[in-house]
N, C-alpha and C. Protein backbone atom coordinates (compact mmCIF):
# COMPACT_ATOMS: atom_id res chain seq x y z
N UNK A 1 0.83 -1.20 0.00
CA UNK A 1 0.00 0.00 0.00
C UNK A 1 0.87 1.25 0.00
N UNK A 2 2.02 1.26 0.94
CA UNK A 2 2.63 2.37 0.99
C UNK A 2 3.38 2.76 0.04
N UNK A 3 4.34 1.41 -0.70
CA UNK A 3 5.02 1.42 -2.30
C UNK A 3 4.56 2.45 -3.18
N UNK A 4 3.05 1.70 -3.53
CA UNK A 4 2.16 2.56 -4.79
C UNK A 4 1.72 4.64 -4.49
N UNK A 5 1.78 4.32 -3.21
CA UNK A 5 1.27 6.08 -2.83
C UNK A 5 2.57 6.84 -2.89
N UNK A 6 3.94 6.29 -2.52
CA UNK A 6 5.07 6.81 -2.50
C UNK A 6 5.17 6.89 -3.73
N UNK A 7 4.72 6.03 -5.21
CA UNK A 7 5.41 6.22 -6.40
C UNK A 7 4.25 6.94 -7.07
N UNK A 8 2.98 7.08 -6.66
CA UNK A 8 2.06 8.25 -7.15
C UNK A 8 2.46 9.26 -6.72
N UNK A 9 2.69 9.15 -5.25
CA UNK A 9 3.22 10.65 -4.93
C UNK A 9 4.23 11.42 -5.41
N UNK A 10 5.61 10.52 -5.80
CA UNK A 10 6.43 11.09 -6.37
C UNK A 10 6.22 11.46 -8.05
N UNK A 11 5.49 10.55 -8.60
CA UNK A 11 5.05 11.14 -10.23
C UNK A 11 4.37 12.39 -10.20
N UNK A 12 3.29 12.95 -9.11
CA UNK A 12 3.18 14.32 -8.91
C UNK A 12 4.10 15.25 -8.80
N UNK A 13 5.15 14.95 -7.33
CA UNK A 13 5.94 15.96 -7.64
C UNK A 13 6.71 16.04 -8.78
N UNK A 14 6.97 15.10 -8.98
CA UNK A 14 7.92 15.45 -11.01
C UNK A 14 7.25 16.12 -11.49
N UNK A 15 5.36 15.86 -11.86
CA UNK A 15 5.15 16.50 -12.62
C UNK A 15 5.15 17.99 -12.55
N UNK A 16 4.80 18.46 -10.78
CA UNK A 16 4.85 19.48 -10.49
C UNK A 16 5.93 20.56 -10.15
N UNK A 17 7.34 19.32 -10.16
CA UNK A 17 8.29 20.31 -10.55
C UNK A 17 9.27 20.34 -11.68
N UNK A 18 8.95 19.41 -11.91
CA UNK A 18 10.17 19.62 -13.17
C UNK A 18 9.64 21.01 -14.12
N UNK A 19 10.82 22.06 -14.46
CA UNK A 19 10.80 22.98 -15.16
C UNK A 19 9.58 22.99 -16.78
N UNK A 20 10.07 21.73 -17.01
CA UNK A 20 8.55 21.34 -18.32
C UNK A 20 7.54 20.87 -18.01
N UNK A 21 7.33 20.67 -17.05
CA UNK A 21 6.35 20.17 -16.35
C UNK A 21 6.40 18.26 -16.91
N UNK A 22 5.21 17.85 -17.52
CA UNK A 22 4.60 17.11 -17.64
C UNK A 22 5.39 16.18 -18.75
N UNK A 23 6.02 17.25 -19.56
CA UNK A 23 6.95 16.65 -21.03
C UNK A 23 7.92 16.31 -20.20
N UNK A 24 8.48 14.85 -21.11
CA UNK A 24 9.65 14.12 -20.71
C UNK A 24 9.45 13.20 -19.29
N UNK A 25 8.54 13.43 -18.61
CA UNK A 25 8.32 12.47 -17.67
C UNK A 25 8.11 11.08 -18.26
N UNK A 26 8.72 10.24 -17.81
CA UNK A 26 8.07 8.85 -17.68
C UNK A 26 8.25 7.46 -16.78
N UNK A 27 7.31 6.23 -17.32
CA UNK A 27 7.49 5.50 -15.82
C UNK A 27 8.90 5.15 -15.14
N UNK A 28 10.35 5.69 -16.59
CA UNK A 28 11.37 5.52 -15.74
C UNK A 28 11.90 6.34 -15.20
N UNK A 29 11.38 7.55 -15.28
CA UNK A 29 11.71 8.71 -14.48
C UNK A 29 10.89 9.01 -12.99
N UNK A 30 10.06 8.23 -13.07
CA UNK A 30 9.18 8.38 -11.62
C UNK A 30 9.67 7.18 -11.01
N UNK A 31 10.10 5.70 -11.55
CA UNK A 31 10.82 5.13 -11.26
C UNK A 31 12.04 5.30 -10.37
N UNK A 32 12.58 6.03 -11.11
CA UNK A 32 14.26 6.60 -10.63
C UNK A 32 14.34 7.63 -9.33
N UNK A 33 13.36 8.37 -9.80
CA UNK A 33 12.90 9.64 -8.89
C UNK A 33 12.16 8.76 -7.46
N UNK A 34 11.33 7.24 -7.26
CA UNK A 34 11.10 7.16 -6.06
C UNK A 34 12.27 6.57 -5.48
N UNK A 35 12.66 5.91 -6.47
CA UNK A 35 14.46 5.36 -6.13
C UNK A 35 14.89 5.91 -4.93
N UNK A 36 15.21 6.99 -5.36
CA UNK A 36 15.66 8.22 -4.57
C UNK A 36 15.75 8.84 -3.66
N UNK A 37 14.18 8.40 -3.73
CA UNK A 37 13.64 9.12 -2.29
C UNK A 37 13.26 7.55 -1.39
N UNK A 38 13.10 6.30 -1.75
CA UNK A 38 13.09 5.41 -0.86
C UNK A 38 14.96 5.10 -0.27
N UNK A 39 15.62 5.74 -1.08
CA UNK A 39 17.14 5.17 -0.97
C UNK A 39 17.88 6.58 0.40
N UNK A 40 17.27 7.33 0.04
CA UNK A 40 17.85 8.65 0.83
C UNK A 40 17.08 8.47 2.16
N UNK A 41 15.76 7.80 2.29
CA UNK A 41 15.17 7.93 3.47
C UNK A 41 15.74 6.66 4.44
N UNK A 42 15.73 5.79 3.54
CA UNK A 42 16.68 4.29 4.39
C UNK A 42 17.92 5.00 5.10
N UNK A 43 18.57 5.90 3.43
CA UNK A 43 20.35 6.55 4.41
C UNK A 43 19.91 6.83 5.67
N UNK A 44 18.90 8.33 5.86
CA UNK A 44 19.37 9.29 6.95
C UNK A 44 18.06 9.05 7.82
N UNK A 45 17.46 7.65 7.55
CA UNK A 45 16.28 7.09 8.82
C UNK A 45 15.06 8.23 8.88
N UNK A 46 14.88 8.77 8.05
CA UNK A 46 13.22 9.55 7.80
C UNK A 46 12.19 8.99 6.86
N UNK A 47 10.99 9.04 7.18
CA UNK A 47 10.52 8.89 6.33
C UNK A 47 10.42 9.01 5.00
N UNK A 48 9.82 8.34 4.30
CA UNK A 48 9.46 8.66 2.98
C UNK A 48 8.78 9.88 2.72
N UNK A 49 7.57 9.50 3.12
CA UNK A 49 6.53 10.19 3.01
C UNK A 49 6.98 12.09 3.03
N UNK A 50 7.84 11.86 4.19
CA UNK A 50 8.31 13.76 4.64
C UNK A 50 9.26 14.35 3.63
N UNK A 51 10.04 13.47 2.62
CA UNK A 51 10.86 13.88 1.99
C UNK A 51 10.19 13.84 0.76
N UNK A 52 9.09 13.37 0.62
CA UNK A 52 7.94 13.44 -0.55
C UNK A 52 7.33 14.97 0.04
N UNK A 53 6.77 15.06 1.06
CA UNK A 53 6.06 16.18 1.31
C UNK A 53 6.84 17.66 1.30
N UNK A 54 8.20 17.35 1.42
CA UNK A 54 9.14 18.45 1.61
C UNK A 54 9.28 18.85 0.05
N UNK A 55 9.47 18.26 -0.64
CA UNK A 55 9.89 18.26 -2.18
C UNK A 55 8.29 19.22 -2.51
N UNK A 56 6.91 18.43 -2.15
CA UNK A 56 6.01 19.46 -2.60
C UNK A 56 6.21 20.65 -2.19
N UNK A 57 5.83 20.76 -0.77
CA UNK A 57 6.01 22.48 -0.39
C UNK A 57 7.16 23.75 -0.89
N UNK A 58 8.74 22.61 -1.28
CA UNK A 58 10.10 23.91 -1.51
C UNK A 58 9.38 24.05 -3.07
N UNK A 59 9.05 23.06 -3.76
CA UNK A 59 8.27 23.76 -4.73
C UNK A 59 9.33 23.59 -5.98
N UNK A 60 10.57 23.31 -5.56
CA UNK A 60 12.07 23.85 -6.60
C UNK A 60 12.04 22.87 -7.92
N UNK A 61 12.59 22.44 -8.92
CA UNK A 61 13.14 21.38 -9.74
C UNK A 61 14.70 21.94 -10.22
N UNK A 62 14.86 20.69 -10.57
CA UNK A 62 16.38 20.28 -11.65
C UNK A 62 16.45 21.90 -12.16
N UNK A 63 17.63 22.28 -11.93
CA UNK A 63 18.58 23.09 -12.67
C UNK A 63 17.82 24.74 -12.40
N UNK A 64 17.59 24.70 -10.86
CA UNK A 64 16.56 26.67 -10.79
C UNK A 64 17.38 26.42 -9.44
N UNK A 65 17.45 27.51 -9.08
CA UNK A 65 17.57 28.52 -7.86
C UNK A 65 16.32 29.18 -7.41
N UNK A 66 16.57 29.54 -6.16
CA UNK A 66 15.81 30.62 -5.63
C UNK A 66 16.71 31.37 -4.92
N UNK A 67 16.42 32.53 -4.94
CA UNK A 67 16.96 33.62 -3.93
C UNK A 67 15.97 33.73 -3.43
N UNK A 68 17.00 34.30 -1.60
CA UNK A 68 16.14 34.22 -0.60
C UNK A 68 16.32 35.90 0.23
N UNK A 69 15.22 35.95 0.80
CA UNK A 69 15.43 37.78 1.17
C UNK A 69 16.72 37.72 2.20
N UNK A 70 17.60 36.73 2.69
CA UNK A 70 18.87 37.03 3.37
C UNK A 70 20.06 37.41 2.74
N UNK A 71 19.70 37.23 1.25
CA UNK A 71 20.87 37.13 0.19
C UNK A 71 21.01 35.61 0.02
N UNK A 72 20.53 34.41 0.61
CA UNK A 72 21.36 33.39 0.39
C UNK A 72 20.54 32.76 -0.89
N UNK A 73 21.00 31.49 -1.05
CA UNK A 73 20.12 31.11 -2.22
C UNK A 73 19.82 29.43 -2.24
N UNK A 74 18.60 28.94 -2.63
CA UNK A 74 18.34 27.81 -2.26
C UNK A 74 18.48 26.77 -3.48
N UNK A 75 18.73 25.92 -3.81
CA UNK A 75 18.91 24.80 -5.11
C UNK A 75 17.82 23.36 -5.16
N UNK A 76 17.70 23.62 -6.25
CA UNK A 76 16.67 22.47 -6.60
C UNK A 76 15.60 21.90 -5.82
N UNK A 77 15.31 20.88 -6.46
CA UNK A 77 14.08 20.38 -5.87
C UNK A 77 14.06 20.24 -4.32
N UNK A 78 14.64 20.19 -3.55
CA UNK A 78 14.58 20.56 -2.11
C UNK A 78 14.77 21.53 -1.47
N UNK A 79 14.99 23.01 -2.44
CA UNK A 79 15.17 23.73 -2.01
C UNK A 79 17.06 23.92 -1.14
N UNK A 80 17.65 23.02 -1.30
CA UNK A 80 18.67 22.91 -0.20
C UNK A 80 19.62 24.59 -0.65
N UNK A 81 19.56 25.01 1.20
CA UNK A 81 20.30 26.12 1.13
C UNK A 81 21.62 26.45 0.77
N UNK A 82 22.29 27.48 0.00
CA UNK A 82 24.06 27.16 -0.38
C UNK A 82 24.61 27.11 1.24
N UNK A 83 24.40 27.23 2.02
CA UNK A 83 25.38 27.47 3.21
C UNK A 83 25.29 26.11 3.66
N UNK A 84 24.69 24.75 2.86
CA UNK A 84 25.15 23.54 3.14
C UNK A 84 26.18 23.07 2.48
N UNK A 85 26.70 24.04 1.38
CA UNK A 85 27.49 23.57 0.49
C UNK A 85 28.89 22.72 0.55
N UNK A 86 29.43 23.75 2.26
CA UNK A 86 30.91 22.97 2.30
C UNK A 86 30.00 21.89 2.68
N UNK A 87 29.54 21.91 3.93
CA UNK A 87 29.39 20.28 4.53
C UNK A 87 28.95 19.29 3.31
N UNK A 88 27.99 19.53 2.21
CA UNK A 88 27.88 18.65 1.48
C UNK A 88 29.57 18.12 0.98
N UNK A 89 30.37 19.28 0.90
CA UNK A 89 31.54 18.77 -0.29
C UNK A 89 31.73 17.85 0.51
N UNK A 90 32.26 17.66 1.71
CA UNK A 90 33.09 17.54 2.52
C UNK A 90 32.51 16.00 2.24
N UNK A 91 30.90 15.46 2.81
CA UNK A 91 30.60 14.76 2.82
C UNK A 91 30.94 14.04 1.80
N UNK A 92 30.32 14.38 0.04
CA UNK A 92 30.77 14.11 -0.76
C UNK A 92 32.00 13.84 -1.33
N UNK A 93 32.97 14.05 -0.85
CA UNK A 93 34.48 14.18 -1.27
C UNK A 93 34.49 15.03 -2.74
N UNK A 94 33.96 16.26 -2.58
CA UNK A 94 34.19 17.20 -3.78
C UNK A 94 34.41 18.31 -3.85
N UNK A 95 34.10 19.30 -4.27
CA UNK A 95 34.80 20.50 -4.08
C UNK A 95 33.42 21.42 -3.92
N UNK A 96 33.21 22.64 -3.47
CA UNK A 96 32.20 23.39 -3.10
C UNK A 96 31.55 23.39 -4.49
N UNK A 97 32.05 23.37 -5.66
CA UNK A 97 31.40 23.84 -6.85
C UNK A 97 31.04 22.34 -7.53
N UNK A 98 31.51 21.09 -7.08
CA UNK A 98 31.01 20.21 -7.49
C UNK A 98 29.55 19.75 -6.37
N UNK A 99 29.87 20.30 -5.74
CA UNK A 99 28.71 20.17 -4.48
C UNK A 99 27.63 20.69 -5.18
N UNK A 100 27.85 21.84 -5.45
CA UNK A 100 26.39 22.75 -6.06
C UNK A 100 26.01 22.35 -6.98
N UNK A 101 26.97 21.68 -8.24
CA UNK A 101 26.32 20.93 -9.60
C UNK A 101 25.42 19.83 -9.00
N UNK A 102 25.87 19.52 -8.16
CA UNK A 102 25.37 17.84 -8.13
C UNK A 102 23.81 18.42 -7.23
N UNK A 103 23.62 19.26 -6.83
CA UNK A 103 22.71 19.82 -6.07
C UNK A 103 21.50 20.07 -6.70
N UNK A 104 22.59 20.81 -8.19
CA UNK A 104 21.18 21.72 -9.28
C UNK A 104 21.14 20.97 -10.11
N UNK A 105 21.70 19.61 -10.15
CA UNK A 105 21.25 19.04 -11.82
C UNK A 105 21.04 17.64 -11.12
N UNK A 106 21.33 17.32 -10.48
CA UNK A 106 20.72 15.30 -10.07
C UNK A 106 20.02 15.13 -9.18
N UNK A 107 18.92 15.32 -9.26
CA UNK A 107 17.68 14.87 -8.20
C UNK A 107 18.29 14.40 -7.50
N UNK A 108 18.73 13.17 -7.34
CA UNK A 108 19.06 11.81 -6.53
C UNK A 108 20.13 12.91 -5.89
N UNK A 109 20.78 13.32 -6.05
CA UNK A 109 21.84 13.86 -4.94
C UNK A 109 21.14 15.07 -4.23
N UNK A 110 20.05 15.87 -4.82
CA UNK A 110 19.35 16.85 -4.13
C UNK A 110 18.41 16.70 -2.73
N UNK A 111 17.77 15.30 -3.42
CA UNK A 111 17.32 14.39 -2.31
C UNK A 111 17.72 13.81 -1.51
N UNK A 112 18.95 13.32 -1.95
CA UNK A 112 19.92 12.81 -0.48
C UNK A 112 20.08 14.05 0.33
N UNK A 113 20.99 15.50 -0.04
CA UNK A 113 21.09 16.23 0.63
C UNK A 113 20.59 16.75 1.68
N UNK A 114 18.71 16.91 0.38
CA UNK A 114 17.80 17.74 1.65
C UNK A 114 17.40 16.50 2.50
N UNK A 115 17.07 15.36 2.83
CA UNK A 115 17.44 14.31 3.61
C UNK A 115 18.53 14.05 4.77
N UNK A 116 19.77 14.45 4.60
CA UNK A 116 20.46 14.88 5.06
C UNK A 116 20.08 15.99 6.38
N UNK A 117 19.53 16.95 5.73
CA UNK A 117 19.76 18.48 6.15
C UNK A 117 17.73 18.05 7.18
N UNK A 118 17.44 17.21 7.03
CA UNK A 118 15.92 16.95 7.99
C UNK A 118 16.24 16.13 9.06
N UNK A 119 17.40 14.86 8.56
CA UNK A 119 18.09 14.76 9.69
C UNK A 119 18.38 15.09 10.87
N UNK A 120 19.27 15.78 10.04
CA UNK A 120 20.14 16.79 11.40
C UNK A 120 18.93 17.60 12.06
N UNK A 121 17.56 18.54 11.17
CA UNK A 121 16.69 19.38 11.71
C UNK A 121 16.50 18.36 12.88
N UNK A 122 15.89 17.08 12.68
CA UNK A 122 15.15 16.02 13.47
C UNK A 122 16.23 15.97 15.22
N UNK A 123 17.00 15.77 14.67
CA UNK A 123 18.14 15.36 15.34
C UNK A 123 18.29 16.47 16.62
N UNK A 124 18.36 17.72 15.74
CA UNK A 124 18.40 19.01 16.91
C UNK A 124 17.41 19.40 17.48
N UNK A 125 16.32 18.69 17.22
CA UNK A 125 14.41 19.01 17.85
C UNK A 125 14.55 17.61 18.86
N UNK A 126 15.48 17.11 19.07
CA UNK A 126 15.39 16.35 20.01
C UNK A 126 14.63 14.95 19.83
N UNK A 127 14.57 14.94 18.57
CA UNK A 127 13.43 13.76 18.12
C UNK A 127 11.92 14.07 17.58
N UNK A 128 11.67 15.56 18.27
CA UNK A 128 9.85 15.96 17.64
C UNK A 128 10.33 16.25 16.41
N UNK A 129 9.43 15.48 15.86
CA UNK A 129 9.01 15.00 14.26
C UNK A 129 9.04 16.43 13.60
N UNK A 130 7.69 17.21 14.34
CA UNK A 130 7.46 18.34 13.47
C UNK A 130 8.08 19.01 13.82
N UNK A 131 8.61 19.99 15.40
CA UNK A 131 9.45 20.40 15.37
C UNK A 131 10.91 20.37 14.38
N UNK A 132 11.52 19.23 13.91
CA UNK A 132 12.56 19.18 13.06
C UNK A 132 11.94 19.25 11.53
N UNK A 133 11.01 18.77 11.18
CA UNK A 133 10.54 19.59 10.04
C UNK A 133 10.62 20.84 9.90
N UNK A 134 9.95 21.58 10.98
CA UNK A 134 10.25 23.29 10.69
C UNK A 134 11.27 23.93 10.77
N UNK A 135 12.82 22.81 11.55
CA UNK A 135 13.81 23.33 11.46
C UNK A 135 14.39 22.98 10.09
N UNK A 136 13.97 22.31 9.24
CA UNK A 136 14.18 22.30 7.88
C UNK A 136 14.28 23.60 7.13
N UNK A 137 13.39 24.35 7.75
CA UNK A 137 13.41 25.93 6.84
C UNK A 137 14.24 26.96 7.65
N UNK A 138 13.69 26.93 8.82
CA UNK A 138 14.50 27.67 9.89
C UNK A 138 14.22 27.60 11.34
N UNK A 139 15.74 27.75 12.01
CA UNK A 139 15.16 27.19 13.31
C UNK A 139 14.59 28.52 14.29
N UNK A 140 14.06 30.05 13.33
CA UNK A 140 13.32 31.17 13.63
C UNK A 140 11.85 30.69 14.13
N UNK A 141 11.45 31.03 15.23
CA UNK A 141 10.30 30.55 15.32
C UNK A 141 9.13 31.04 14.32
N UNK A 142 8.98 32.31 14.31
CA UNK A 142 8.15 32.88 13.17
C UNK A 142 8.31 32.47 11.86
N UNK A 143 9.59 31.68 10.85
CA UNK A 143 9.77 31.30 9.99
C UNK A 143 8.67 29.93 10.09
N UNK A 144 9.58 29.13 11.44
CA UNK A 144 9.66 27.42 11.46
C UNK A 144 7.33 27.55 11.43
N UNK A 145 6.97 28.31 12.45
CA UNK A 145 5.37 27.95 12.30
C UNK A 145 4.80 28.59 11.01
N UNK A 146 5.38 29.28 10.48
CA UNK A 146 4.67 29.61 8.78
C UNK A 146 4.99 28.44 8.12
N UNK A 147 6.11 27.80 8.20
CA UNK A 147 6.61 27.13 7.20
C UNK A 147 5.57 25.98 7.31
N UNK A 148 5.61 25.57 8.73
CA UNK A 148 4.40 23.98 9.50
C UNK A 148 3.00 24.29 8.97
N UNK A 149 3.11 25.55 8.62
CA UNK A 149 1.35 25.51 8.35
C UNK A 149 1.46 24.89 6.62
N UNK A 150 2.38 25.88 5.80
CA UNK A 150 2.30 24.97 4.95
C UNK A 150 2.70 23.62 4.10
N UNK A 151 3.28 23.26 5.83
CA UNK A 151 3.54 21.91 5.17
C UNK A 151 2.02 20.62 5.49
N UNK A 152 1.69 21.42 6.05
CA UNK A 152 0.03 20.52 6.92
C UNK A 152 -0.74 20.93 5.52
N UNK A 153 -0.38 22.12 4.79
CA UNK A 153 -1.52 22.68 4.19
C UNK A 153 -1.00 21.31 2.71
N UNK A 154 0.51 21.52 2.47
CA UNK A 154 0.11 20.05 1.68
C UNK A 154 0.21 19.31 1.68
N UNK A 155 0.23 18.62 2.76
CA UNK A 155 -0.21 17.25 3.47
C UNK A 155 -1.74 16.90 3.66
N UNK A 156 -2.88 17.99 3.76
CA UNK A 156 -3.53 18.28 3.43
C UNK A 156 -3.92 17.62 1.74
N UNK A 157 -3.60 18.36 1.37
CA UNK A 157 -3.47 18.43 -0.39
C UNK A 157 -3.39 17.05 -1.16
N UNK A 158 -1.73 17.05 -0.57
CA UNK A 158 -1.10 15.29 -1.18
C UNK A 158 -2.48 14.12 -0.65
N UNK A 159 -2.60 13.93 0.60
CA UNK A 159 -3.53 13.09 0.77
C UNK A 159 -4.63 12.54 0.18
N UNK A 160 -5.56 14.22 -0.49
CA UNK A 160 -6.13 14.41 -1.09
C UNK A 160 -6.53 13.79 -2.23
N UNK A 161 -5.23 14.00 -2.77
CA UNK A 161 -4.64 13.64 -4.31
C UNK A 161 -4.99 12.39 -4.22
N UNK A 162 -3.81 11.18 -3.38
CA UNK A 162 -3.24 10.36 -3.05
C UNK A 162 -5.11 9.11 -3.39
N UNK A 163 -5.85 9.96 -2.10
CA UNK A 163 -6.95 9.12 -2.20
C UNK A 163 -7.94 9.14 -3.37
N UNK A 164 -7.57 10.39 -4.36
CA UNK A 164 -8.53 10.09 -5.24
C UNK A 164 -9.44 11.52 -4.91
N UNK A 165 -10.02 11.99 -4.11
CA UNK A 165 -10.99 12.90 -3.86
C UNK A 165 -10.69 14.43 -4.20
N UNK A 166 -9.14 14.29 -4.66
CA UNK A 166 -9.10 15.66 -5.40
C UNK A 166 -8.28 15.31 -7.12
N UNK A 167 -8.23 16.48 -7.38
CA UNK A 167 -7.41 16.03 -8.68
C UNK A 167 -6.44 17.70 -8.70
N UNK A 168 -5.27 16.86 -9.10
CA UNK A 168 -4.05 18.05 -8.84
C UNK A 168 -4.34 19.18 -9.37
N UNK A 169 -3.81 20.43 -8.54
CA UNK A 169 -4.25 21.44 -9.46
C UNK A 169 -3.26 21.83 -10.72
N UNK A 170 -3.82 22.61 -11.69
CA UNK A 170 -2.96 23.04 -12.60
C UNK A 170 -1.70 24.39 -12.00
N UNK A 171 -0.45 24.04 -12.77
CA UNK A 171 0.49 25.01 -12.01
C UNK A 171 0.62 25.45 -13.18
């Protein structure tokens, strides 16, 4: 039961983030893409499901940025912030600028990362679930409860989807 909702769920977010949306998707790309996210959640012991739900809310895909009102700037589909960059190299055995490629162009390493980086949130909340979710965005309190609302709001949503009783919206 949980297999099939993890690999519906993830064919949404592809569709909903990849930069073309809907073109070029297919079953081996949603394939690869739950890969990913069942392989990164085994690494760093989180759920599936949260690193599915995290991917909806940052909203990001393959090969975009966001700038953020601190100046910093966030990468791909998880959104992952540059100021993870050394620790990724480090982790990775690469260099800060191979860190960031592998960030903005390979899912599978974007997803390990932000996996990584919920971890550690989890880790420093002492174990509360949601608490370390909201330290995913920031550990500001006024950030971390905006951020929880909308991650309920698409958890909310995904469920939705998931059971059938809604149908995705158009982006």
């Amino acid at each position: 039961m949980r297999a099939p909702l993890i690999a519906a769920t993830a064919a949404l977010a592809l569709l909903a983030l990849t930069p073309a949306r809907a073109e070029g998707v297919t079953d081996t790309t949603v394939a690869t893409a739950t890969e990913c996210i069942r392989a990164a959640a085994v690494l760093h012991r989180v759920p599936s499901g949260a690193i599915v739900l995290l991917l909806s809310v940052e909203g990001g895909a393959i090969g975009r940025t966001s700038g953020n009102t601190n100046g910093t700037v966030d990468i791909g589909p998880m959104q992952v912030n540059e100021i993870h960059l050394p620790a990724l190299a480090r982790r990775w055995h690469t260099s800060v600028a191979g860190a960031r490629e592998a960030l903005l162009n390979n899912f599978c390493a974007n997803v390990e990362a932000g996996a990584w980086i919920l971890r550690n949130a989890l880790d420093s909340a002492g174990g509360d679930f949601w608490e370390g979710v909201g330290r995913y965005h920031s550990s500001t309190e006024v950030y971390k409860t905006r951020y929880l609302r909308r991650v309920l709001e698409h958890a909310e949503r995904l469920r939705r989807i998931a059971s059938g009783s809604a149908v995705p919206p158009a982006r």
